[in-house]
N, C-alpha and C. Protein backbone atom coordinates (compact mmCIF):
# COMPACT_ATOMS: atom_id res chain seq x y z
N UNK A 1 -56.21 13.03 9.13
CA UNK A 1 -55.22 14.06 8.85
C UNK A 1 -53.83 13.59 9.27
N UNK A 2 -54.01 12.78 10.56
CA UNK A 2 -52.65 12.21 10.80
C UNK A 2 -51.79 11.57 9.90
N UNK A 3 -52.95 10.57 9.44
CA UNK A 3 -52.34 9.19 8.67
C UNK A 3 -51.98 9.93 7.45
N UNK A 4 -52.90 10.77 6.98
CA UNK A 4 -52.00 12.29 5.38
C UNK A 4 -50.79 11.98 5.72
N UNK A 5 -50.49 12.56 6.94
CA UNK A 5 -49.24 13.34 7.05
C UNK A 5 -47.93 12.81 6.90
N UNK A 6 -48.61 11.45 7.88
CA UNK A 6 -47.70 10.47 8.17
C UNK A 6 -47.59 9.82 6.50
N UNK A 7 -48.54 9.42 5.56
CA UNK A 7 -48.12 8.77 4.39
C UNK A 7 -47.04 9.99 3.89
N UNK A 8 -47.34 10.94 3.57
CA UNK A 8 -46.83 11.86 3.21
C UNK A 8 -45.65 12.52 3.16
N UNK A 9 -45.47 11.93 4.80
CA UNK A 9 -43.55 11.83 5.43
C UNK A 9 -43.17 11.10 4.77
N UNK A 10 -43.74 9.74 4.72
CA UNK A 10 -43.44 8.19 4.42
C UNK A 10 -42.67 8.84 2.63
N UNK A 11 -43.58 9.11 2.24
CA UNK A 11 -43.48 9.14 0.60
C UNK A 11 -42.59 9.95 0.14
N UNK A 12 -42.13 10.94 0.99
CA UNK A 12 -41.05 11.86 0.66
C UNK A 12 -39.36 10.95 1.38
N UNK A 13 -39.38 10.14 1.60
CA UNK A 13 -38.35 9.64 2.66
C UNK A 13 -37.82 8.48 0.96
N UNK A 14 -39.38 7.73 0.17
CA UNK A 14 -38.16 7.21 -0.62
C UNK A 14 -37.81 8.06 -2.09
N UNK A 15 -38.28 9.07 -1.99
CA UNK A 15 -38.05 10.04 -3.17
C UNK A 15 -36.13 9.69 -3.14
N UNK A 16 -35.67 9.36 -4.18
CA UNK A 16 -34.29 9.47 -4.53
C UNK A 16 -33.69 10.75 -3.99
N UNK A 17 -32.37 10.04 -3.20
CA UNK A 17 -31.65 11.68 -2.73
C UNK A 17 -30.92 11.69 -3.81
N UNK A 18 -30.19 13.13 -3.65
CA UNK A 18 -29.73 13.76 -5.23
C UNK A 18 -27.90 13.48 -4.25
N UNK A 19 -27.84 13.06 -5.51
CA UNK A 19 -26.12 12.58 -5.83
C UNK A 19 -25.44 13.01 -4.31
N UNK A 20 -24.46 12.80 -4.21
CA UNK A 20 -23.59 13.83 -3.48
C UNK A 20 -22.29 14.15 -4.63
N UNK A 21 -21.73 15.40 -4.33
CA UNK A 21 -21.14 15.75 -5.42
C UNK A 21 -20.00 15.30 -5.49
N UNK A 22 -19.40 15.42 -6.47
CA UNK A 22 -17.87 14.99 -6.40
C UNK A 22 -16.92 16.03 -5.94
N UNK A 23 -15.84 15.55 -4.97
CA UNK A 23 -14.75 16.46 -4.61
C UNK A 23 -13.75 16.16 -5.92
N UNK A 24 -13.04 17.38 -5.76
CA UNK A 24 -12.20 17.28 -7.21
C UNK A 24 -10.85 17.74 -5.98
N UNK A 25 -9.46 17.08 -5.92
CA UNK A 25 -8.54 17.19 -5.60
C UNK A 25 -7.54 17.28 -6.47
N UNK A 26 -6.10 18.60 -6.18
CA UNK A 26 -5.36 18.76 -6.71
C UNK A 26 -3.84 17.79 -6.55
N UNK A 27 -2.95 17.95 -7.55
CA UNK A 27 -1.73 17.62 -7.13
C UNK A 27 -0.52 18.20 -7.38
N UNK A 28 0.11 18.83 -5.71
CA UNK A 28 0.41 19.39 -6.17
C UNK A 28 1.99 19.62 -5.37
N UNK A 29 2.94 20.03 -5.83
CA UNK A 29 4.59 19.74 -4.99
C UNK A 29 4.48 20.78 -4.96
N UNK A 30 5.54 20.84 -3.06
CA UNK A 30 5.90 22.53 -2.08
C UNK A 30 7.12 23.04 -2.84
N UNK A 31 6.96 24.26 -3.03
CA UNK A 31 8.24 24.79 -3.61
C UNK A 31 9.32 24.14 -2.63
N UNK A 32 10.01 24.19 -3.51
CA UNK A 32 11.85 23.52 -3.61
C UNK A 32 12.12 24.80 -2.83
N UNK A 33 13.15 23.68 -1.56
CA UNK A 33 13.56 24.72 -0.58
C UNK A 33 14.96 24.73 -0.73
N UNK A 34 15.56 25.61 -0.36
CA UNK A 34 17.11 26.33 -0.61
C UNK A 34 17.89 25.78 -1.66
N UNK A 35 16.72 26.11 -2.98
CA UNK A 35 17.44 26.02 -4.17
C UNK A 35 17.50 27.71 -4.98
N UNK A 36 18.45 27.77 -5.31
CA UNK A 36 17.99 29.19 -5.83
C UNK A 36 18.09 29.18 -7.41
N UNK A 37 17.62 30.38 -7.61
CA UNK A 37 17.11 29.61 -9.02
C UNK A 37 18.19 29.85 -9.72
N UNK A 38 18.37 28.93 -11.01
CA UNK A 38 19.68 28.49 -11.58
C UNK A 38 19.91 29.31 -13.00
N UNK A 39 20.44 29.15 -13.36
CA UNK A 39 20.71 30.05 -14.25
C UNK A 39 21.71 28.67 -15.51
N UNK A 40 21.88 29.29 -16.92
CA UNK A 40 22.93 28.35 -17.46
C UNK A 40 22.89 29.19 -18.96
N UNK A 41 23.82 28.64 -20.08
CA UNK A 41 23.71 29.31 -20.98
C UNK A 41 22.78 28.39 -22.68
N UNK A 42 22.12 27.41 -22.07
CA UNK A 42 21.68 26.58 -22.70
C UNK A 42 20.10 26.96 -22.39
N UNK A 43 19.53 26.46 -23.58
CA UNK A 43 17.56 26.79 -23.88
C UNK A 43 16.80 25.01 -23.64
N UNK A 44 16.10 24.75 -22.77
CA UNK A 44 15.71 23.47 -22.93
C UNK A 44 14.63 23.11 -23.21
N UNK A 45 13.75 22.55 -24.12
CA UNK A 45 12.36 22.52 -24.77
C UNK A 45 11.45 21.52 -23.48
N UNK A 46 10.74 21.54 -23.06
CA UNK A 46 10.18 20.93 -22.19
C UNK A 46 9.03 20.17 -22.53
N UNK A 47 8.72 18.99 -23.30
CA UNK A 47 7.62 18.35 -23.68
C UNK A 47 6.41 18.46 -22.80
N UNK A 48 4.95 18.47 -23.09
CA UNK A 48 3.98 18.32 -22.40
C UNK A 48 4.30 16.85 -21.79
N UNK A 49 4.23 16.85 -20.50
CA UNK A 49 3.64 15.65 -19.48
C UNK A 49 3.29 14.22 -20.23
N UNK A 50 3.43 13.46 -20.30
CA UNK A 50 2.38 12.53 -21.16
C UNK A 50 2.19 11.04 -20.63
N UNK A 51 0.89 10.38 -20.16
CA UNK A 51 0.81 9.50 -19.36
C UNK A 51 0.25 8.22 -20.10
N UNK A 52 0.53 7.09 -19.30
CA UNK A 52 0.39 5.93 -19.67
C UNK A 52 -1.08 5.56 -19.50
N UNK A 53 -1.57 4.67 -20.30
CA UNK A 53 -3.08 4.56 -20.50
C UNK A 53 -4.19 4.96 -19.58
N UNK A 54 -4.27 4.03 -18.44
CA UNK A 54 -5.33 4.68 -17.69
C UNK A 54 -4.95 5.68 -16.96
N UNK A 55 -4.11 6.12 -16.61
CA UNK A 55 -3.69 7.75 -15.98
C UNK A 55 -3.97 9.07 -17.16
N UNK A 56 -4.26 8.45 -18.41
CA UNK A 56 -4.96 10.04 -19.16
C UNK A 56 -6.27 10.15 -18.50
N UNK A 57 -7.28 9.81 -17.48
CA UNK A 57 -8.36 10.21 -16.97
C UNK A 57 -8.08 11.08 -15.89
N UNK A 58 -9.26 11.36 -15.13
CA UNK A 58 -9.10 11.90 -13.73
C UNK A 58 -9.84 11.16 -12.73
N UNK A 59 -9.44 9.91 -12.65
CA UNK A 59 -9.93 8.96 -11.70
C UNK A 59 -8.73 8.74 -11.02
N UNK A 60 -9.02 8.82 -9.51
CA UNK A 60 -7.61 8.57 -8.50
C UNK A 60 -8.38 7.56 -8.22
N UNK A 61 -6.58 6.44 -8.53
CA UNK A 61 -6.70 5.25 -8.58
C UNK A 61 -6.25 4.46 -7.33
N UNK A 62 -6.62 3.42 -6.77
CA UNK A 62 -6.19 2.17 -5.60
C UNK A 62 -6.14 1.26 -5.64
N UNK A 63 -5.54 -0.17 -5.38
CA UNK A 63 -5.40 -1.20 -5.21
C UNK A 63 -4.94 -1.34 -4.38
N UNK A 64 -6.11 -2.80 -3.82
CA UNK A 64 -6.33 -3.69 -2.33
C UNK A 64 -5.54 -4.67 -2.58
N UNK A 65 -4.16 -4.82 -2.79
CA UNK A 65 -3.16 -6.24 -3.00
C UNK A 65 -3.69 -6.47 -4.68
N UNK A 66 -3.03 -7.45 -5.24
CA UNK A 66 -3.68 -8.21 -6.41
C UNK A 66 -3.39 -6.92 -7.69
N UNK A 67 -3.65 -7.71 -8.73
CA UNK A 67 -3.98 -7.17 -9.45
C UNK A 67 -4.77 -5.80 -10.01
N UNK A 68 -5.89 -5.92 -9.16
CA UNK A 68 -7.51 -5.32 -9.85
C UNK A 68 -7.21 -4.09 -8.91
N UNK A 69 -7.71 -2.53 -10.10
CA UNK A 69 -7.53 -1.49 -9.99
C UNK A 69 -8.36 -1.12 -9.76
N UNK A 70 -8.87 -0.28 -8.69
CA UNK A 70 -10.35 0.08 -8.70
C UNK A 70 -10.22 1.88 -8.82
N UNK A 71 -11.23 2.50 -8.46
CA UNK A 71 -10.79 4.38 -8.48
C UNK A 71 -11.86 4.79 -7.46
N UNK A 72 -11.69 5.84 -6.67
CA UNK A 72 -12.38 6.60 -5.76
C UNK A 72 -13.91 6.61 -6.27
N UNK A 73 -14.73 6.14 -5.89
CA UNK A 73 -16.20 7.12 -6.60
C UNK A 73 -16.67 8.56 -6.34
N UNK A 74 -15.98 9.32 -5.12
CA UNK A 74 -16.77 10.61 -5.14
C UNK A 74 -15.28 11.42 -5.55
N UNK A 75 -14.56 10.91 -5.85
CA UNK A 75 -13.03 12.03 -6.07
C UNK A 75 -12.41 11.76 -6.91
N UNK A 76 -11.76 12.87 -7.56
CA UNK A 76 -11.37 12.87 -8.98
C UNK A 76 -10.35 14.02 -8.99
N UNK A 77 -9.07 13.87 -10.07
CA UNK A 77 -8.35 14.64 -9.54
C UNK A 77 -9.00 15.96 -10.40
N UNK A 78 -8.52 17.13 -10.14
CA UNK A 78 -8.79 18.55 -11.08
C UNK A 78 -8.70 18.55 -12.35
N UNK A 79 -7.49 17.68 -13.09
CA UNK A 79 -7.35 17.37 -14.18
C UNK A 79 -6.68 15.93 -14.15
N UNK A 80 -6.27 15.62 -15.81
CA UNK A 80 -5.44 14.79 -15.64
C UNK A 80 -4.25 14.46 -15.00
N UNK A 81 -3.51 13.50 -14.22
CA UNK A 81 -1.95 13.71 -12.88
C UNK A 81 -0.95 14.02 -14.84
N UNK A 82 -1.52 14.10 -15.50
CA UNK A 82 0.20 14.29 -16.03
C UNK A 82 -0.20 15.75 -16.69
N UNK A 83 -1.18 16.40 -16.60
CA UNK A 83 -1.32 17.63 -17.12
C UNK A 83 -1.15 18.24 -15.35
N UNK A 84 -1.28 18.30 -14.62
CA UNK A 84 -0.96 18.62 -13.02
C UNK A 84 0.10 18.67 -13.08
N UNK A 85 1.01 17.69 -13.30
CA UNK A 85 2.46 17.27 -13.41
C UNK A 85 3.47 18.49 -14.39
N UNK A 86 2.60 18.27 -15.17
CA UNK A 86 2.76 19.39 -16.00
C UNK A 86 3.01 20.77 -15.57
N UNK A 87 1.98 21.32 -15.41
CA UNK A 87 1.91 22.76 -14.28
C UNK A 87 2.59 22.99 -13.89
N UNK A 88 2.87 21.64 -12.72
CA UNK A 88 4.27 22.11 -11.59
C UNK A 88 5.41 22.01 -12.04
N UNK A 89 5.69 21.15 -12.83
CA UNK A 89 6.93 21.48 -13.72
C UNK A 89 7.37 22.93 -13.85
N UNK A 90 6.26 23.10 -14.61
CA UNK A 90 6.75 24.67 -15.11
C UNK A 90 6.47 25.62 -14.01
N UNK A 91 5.62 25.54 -12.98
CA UNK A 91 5.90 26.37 -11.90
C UNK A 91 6.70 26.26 -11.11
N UNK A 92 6.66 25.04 -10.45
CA UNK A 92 7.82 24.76 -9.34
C UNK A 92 8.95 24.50 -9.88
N UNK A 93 9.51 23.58 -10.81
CA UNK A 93 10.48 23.35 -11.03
C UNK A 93 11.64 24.09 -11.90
N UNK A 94 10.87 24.52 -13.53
CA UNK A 94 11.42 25.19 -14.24
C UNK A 94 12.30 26.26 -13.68
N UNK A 95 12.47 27.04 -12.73
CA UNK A 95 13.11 28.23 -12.56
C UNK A 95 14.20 27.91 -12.03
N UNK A 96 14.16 26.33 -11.53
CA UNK A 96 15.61 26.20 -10.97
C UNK A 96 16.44 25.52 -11.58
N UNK A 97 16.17 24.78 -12.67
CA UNK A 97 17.12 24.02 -13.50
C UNK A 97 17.84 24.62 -13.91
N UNK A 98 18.99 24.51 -14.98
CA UNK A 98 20.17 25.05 -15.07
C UNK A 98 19.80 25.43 -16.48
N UNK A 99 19.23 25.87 -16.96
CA UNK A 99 19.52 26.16 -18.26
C UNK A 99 19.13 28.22 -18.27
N UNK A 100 19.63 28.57 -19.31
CA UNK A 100 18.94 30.33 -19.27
C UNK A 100 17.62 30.55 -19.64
N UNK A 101 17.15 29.68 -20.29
CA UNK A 101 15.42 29.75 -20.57
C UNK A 101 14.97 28.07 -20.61
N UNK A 102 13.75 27.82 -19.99
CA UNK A 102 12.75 26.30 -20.46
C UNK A 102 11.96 27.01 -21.41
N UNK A 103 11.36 26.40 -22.93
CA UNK A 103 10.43 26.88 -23.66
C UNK A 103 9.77 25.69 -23.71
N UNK A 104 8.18 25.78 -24.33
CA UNK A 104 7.68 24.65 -24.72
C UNK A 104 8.06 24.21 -26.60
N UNK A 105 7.28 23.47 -26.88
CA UNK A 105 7.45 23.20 -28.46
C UNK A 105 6.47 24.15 -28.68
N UNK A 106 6.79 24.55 -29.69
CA UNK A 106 6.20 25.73 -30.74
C UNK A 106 6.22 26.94 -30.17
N UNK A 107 7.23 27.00 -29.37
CA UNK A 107 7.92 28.78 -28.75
C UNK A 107 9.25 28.83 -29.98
N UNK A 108 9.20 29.91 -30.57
CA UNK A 108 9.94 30.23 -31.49
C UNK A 108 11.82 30.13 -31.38
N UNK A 109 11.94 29.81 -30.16
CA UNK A 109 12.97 30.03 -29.60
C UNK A 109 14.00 28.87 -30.14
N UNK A 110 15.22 28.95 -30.00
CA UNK A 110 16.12 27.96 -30.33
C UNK A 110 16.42 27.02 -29.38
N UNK A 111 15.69 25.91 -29.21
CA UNK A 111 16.35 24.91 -28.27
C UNK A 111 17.64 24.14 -28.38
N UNK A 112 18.27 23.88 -27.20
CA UNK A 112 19.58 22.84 -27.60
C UNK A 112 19.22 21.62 -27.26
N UNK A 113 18.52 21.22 -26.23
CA UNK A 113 18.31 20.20 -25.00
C UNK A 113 16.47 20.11 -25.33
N UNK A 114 16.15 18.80 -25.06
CA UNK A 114 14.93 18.70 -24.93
C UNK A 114 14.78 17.34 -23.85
N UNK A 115 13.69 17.85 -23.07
CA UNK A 115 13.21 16.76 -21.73
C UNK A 115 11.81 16.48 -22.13
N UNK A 116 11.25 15.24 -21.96
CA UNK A 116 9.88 14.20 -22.36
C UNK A 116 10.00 13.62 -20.73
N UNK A 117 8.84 13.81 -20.60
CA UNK A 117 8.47 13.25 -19.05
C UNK A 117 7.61 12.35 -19.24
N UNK A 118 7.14 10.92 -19.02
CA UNK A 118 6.17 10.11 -19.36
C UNK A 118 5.19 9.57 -17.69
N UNK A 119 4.54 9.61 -17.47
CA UNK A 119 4.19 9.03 -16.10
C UNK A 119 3.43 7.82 -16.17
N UNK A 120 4.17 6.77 -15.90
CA UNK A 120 4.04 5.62 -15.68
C UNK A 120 2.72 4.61 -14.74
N UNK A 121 2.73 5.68 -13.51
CA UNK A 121 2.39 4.93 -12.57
C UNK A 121 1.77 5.86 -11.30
N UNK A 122 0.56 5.70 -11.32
CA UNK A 122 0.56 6.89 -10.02
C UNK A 122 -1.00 6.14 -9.27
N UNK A 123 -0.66 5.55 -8.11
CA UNK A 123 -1.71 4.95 -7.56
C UNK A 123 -1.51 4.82 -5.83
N UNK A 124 -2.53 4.52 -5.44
CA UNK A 124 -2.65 4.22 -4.00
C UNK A 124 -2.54 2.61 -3.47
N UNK A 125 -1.64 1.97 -2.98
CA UNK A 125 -1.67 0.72 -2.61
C UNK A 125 -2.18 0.60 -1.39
N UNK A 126 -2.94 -0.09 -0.96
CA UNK A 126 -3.77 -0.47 0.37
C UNK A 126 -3.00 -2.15 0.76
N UNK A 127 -2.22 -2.13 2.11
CA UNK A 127 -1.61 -3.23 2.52
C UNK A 127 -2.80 -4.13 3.51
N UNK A 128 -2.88 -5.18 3.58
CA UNK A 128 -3.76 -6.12 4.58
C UNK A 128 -4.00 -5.47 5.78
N UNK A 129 -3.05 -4.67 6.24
CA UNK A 129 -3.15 -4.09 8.00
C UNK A 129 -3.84 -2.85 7.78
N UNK A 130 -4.62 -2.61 6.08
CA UNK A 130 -5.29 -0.90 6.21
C UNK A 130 -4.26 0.37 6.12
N UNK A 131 -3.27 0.25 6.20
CA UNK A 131 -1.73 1.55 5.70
C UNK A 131 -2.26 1.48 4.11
N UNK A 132 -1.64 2.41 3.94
CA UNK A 132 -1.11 2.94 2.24
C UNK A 132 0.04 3.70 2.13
N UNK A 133 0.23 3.48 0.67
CA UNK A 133 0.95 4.65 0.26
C UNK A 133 0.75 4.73 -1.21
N UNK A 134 1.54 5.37 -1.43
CA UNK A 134 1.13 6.20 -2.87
C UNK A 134 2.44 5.41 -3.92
N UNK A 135 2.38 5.01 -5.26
CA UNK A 135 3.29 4.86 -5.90
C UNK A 135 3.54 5.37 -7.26
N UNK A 136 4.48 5.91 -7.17
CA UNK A 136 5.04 7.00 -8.69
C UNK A 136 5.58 6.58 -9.39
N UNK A 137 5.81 6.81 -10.70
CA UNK A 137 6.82 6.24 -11.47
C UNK A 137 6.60 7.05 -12.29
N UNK A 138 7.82 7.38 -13.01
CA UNK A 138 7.89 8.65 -14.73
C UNK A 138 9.44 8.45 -14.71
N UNK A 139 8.90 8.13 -15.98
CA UNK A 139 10.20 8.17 -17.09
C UNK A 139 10.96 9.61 -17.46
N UNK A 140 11.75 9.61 -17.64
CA UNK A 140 12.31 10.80 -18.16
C UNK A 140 13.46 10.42 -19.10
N UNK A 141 13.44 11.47 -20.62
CA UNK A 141 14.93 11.12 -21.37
C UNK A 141 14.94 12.42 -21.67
N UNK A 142 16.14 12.54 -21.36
CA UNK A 142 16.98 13.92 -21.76
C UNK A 142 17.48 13.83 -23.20
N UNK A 143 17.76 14.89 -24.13
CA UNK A 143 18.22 14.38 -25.62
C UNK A 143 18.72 15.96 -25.96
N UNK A 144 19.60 15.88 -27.10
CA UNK A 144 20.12 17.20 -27.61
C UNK A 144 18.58 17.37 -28.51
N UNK A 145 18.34 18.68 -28.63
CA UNK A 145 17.53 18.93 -30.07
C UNK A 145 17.25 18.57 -31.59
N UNK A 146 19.06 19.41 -31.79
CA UNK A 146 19.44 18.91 -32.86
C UNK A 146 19.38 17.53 -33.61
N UNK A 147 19.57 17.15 -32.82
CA UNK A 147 19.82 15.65 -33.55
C UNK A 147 19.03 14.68 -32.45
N UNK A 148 19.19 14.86 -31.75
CA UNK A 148 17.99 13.78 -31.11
C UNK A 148 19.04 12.64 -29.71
N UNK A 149 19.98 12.73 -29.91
CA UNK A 149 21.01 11.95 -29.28
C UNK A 149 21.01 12.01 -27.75
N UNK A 150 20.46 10.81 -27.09
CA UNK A 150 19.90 10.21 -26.04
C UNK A 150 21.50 10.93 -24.79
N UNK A 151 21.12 12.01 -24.33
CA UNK A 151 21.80 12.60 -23.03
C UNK A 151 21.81 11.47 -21.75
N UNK A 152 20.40 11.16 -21.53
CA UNK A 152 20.07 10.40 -20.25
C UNK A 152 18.78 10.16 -20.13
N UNK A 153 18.20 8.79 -20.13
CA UNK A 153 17.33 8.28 -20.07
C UNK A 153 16.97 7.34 -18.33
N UNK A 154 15.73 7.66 -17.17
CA UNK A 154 15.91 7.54 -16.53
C UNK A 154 14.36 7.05 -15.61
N UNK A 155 14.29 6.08 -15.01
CA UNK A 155 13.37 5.75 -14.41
C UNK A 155 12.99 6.14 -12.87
N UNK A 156 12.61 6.85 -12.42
CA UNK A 156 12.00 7.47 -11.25
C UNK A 156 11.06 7.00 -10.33
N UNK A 157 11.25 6.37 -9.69
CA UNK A 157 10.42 5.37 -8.58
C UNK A 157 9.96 5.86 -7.43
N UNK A 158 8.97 6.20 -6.76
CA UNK A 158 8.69 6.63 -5.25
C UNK A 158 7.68 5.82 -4.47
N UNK A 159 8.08 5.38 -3.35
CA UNK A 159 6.71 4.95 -2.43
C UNK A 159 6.48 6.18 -1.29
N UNK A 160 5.43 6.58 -0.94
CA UNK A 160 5.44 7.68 -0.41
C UNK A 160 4.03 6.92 0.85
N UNK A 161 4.04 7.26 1.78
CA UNK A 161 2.90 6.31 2.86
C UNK A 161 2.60 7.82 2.70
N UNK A 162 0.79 7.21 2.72
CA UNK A 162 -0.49 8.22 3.03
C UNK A 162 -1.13 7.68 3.64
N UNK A 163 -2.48 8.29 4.37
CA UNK A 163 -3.60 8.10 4.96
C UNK A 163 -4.19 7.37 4.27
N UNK A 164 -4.91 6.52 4.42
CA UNK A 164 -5.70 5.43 3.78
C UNK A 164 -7.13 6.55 3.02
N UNK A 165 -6.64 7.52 2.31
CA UNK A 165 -8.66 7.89 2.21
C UNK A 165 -7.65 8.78 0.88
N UNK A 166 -8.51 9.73 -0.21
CA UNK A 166 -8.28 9.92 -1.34
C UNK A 166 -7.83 10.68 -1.29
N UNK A 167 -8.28 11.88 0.00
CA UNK A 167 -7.18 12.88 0.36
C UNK A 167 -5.74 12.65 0.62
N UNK A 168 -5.99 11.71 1.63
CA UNK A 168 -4.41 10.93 2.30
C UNK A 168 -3.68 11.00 0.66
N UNK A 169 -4.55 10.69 -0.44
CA UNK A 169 -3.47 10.06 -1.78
C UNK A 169 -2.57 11.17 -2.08
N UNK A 170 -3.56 12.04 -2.22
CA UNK A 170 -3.41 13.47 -3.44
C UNK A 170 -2.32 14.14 -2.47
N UNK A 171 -2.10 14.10 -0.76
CA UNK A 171 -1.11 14.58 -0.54
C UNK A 171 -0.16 13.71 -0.91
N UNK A 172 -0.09 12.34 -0.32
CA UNK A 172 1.51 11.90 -0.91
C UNK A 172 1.94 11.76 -2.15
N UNK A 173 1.07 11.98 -3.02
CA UNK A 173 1.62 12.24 -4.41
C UNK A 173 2.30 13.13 -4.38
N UNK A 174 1.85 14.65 -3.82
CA UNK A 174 2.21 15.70 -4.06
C UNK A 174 3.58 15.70 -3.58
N UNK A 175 3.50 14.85 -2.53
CA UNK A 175 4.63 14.49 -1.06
C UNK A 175 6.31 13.97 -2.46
N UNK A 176 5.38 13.04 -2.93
CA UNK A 176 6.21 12.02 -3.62
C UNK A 176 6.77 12.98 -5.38
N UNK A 177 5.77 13.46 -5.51
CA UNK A 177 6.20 14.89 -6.46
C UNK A 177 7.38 15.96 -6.56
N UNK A 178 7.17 16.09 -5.16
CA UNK A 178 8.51 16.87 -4.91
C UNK A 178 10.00 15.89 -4.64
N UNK A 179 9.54 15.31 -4.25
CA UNK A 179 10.91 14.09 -3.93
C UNK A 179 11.32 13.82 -5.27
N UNK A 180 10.73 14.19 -6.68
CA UNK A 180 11.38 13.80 -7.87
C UNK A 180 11.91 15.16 -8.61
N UNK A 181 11.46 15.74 -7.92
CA UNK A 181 11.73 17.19 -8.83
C UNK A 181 13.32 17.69 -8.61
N UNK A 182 13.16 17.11 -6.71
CA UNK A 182 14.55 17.29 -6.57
C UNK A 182 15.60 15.99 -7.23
N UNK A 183 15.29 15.38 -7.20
CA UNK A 183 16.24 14.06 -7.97
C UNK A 183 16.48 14.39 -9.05
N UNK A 184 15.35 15.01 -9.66
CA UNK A 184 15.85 15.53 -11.24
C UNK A 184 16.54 16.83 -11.21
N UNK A 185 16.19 17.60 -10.86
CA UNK A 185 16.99 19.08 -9.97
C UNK A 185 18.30 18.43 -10.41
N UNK A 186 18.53 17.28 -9.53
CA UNK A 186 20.14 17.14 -9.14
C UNK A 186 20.62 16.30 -10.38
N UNK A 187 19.73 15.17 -11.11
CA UNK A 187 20.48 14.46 -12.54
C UNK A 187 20.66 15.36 -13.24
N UNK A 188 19.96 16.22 -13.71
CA UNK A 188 20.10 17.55 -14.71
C UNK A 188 21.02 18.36 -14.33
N UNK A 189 21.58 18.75 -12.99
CA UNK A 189 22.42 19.74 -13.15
C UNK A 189 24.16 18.55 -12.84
N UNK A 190 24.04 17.20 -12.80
CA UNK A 190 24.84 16.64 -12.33
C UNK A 190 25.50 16.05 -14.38
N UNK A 191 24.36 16.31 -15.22
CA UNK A 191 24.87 16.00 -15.91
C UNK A 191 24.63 17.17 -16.85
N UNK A 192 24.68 18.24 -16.90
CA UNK A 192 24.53 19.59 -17.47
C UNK A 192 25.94 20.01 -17.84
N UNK A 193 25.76 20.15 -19.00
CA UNK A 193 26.92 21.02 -20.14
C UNK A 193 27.40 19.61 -21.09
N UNK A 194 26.52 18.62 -21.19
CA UNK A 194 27.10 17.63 -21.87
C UNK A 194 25.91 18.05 -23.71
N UNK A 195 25.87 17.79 -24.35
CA UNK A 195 25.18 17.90 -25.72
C UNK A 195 25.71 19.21 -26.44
């Protein structure tokens, strides 16, 4: 009866354990502090988010020096970083830019101004000593509607240091998120009333 029991332990010990699940992490920027929200007499069309090849997934990505990209295996972001990106745009950011309304495309509304956000680059670098940080990049071109005529076209760079682990990422993105919102905050209203 022993030796049952004992095979019995035995045999349940190499039964396959079941997965562990995946954490799904957001990204996401702190509301903008002592900005108030802006107002202007211009409508600005706001393109969907739109990302560069391997950033249309939801694999949060790292690299150990070198080349070669690897991605988290148990974490993944909520959605895609440029549909996230997206979101906060229009939550966090939209209310403070300078214009009297942001619409998307196919809101009936009359735009003058239209903004295309592209995201370039959004990964975790791991240095020899075990640090990280996070690195951003998105394009942005500003353009009249009408006609299409290039306002300001602009490259957006951030290194942001995180915790070495996937959480550590998803905050300094978020970290590094807001650090662009305000940069753009300030190109947009630094070059606002031109088109």
């Amino acid at each position: 009866m022993t030796l049952m029991l004992a095979m019995l332990l035995v045999g349940c010990s190499l039964l396959p354990q079941p997965p562990r699940p995946q954490r799904l992490l957001s990204l996401e920027a702190a509301p903008l502090r002592e900005m108030p929200p802006a107002g202007g007499e211009k409508v600005l069309r706001f393109d969907p988010v739109t990302a560069a090849g391997p950033l249309q997934g939801v694999e949060i990505l790292y690299r150990r020096g070198g080349p070669e990209v690897s991605h988290y295996a148990r974490h993944r972001w909520l959605a895609p970083p440029a549909e996230l990106i997206d979101r906060a745009v229009m939550e966090t950011l939209a209310p403070h830019l300078p214009y009297r309304a942001v619409v998307r495309p196919g809101t009936p509304a009359d735009a003058d101004q239209r903004l295309s956000i592209t995201l370039l680059r959004l990964e975790q670098v791991f240095t020899a000593d075990g640090r990280s940080q996070v690195h951003l990049a998105l394009r942005v071109v500003w353009q009249t509607e009408r006609s299409g005529r290039i306002l300001g076209s602009r490259l957006f760079r951030y290194r942001q240091p995180a915790r070495p682990t996937a959480e550590g990422a998803a905050i300094a993105a978020g970290q590094a998120l807001e650090r662009f919102f305000q940069d753009l905050l300030i190109w947009l209203r630094n070059g606002h009333g031109e088109g």
